[in-house]
C-alpha atoms as a PDB file:
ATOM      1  CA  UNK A   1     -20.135  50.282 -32.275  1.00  0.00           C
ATOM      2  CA  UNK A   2     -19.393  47.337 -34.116  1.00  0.00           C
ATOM      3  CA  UNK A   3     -16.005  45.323 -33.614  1.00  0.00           C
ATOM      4  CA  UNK A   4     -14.532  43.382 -35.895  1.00  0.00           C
ATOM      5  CA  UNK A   5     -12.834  40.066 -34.631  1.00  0.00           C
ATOM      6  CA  UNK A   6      -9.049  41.152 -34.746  1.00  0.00           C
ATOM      7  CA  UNK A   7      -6.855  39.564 -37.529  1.00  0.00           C
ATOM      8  CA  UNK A   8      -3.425  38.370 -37.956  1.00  0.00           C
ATOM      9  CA  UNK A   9      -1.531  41.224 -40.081  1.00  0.00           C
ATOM     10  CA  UNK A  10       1.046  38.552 -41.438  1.00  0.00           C
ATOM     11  CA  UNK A  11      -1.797  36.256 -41.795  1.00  0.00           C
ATOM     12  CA  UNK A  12      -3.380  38.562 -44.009  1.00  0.00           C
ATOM     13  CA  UNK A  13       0.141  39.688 -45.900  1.00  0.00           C
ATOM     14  CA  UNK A  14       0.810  35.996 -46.493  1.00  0.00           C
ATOM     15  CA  UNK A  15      -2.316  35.795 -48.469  1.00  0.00           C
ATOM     16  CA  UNK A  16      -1.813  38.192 -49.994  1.00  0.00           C
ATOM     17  CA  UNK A  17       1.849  37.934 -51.235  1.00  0.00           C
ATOM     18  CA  UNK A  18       0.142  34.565 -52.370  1.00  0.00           C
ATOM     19  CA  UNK A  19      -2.698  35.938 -54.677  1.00  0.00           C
ATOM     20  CA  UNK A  20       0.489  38.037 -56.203  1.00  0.00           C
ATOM     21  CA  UNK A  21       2.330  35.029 -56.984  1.00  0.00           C
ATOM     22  CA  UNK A  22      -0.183  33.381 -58.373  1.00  0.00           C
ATOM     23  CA  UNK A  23      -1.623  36.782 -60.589  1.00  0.00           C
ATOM     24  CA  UNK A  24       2.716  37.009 -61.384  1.00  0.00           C
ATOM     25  CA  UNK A  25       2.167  33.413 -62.542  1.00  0.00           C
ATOM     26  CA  UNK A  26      -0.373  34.413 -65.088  1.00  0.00           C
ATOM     27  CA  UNK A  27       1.072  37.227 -66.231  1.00  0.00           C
ATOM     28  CA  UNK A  28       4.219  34.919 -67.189  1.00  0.00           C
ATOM     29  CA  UNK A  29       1.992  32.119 -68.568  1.00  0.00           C
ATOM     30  CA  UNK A  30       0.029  35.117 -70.815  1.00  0.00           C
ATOM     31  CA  UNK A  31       3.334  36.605 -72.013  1.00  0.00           C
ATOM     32  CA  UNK A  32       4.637  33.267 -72.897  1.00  0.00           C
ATOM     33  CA  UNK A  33       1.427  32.411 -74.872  1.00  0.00           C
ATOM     34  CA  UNK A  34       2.290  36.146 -76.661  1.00  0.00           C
ATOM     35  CA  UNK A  35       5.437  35.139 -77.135  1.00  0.00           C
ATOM     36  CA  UNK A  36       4.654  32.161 -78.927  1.00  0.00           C
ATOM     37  CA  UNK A  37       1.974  33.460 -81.470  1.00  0.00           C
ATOM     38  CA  UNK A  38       4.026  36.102 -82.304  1.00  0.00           C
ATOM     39  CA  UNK A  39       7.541  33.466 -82.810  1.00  0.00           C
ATOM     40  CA  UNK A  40       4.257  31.546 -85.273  1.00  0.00           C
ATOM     41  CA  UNK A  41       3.902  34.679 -87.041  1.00  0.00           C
ATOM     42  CA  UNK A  42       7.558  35.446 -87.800  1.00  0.00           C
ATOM     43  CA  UNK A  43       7.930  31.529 -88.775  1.00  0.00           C
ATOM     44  CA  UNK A  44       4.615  32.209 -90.915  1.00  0.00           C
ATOM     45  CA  UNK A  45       5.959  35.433 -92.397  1.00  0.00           C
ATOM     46  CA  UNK A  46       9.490  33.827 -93.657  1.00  0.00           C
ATOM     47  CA  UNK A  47       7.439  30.279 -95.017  1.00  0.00           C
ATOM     48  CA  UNK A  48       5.971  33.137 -96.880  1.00  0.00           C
ATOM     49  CA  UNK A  49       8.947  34.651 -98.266  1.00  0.00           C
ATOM     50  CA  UNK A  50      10.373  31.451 -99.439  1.00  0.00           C
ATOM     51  CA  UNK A  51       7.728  30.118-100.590  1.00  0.00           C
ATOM     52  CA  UNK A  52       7.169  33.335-103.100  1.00  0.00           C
ATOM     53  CA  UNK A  53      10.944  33.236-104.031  1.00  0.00           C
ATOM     54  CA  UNK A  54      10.510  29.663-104.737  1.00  0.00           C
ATOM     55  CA  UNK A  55       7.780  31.042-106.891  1.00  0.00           C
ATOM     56  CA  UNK A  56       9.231  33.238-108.855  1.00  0.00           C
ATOM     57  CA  UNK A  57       7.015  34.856-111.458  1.00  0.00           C
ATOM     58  CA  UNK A  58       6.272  38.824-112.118  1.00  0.00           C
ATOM     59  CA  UNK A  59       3.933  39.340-109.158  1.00  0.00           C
ATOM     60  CA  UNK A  60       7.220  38.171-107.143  1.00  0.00           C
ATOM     61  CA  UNK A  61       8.730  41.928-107.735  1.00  0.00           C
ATOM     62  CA  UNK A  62       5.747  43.552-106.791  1.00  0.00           C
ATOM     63  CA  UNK A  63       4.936  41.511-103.360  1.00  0.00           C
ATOM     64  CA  UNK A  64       8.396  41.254-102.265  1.00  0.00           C
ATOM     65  CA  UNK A  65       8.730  44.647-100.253  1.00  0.00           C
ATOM     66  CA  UNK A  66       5.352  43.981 -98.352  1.00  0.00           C
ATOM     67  CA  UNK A  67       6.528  40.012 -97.840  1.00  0.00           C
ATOM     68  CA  UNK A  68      10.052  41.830 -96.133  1.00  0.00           C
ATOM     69  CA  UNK A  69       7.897  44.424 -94.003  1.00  0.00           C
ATOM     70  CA  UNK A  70       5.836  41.687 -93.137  1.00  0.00           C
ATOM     71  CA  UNK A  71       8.348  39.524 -91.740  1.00  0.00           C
ATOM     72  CA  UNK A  72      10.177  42.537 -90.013  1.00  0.00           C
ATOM     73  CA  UNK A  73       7.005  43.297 -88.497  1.00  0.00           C
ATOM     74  CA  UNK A  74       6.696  40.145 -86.951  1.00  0.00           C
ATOM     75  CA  UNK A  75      10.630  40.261 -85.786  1.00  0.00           C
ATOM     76  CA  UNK A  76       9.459  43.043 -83.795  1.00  0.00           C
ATOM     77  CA  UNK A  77       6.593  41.629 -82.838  1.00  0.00           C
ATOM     78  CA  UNK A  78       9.214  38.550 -81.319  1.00  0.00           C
ATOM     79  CA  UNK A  79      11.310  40.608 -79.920  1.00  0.00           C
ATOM     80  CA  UNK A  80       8.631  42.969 -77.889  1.00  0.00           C
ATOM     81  CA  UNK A  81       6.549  39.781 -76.608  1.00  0.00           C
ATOM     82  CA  UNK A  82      10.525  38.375 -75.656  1.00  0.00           C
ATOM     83  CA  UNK A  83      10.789  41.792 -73.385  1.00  0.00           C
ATOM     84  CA  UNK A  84       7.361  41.212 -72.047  1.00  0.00           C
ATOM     85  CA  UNK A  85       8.349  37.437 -71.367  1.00  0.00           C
ATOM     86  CA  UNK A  86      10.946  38.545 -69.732  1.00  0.00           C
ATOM     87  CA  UNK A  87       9.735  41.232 -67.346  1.00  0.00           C
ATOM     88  CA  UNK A  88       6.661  38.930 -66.320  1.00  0.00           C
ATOM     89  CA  UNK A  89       9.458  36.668 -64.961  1.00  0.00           C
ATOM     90  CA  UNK A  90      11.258  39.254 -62.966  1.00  0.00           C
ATOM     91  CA  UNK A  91       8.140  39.792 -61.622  1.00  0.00           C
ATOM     92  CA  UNK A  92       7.445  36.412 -60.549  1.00  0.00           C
ATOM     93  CA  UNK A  93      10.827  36.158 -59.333  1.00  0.00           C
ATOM     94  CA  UNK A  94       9.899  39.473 -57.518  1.00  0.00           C
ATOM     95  CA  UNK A  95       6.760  38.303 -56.165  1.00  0.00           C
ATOM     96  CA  UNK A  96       7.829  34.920 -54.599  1.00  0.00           C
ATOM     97  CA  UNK A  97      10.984  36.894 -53.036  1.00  0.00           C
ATOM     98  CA  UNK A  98       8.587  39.053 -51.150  1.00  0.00           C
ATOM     99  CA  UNK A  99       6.480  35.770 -50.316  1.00  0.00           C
ATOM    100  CA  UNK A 100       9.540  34.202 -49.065  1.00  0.00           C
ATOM    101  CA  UNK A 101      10.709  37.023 -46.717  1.00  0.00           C
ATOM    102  CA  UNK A 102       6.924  36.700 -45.187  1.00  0.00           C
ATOM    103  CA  UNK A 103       7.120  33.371 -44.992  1.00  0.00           C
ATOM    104  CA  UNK A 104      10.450  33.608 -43.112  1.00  0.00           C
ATOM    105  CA  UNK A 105       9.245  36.602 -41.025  1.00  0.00           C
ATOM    106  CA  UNK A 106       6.367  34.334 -40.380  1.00  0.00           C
ATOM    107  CA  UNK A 107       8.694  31.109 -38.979  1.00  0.00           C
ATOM    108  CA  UNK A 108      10.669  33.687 -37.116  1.00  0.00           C
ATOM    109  CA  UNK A 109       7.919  35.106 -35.054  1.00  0.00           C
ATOM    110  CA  UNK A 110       6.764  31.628 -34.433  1.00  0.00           C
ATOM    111  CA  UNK A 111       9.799  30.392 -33.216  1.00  0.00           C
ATOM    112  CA  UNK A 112       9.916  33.929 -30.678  1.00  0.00           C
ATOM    113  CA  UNK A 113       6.175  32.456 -29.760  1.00  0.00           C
ATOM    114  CA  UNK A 114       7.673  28.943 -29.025  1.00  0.00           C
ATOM    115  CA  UNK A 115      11.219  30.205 -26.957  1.00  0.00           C
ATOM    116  CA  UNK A 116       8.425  32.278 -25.014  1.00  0.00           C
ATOM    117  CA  UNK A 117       6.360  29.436 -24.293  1.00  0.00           C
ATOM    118  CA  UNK A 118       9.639  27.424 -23.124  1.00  0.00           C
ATOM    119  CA  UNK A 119      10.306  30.848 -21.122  1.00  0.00           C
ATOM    120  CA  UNK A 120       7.213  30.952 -19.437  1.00  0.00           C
ATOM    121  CA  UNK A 121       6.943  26.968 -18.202  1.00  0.00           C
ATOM    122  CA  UNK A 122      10.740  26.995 -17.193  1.00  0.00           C
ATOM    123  CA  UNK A 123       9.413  30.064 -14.870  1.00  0.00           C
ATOM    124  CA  UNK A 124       6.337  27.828 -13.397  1.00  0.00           C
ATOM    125  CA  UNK A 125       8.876  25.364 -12.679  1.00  0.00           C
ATOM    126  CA  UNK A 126      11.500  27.208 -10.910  1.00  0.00           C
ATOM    127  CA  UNK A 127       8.396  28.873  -8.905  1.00  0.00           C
ATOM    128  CA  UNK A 128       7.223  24.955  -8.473  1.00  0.00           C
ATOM    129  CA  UNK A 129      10.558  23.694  -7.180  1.00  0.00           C
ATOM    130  CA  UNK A 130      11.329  26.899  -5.135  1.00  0.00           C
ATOM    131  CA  UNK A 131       7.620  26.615  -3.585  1.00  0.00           C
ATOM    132  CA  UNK A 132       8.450  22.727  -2.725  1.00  0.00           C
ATOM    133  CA  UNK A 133      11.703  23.660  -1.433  1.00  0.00           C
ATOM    134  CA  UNK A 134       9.998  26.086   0.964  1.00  0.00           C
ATOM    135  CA  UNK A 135       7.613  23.676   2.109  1.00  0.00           C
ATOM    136  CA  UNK A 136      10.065  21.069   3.356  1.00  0.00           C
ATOM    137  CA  UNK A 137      12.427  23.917   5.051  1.00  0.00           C
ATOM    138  CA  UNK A 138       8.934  24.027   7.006  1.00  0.00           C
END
């Protein structure tokens, strides 16, 4: 049977909670990219309207309705990449919560490890210093 050297669990969870910060931070810097092609478009979309008012002309009548869907379209299109924006940053905020509490979990159990160290040599020493006393009751 094979054995597998043994790992730290909150070793491993730290890690981990730190590949999902970093995947939250892409997902934030991707939704922000979104958001600003789509807050191009809807900039695009009402240059185009003015420019065609500007314009004038007969073809003005005909093109107006798809210039208006056009630009609604992409005022959608703002405010759905604004509510993706958005929930990519909860989740970030999300994600380094959870890497914080680890973190702090971590410290904590490392501090127990360190007041058990101080535990176990104060112990030596009383033994030491009872042992001596023994010796010169001798």
């Amino acid at each position: 049977m094979r054995r597998y050297p043994s790992r730290d669990s909150l070793a491993v969870l730290t890690r981990l909670r730190g590949a999902e910060v970093m995947e939250a931070r892409r997902r934030v810097a991707e939704a922000a990219s979104v958001l600003a092609l789509a807050e191009a478009g809807a900039a695009e979309a009402g240059a185009a309207l003015r420019l065609e008012a500007g314009l004038g002309g007969p073809d003005h009548a005909a093109w107006l309705p798809r210039g208006l869907a056009a630009r609604d379209a992409a005022g959608k299109a703002v405010l759905r990449a604004a509510a993706r924006a958005e929930e990519a940053a909860g989740g970030l905020g999300a994600a380094r919560a959870a890497e914080r509490a680890v973190e702090e979990l971590a410290a904590l159990r490392s501090a127990e490890a360190r007041r058990g160290a101080l535990r176990a040599e104060g112990r030596l020493l009383d033994a030491a210093g009872a042992a001596r006393v023994r010796r010169a009751a001798r």
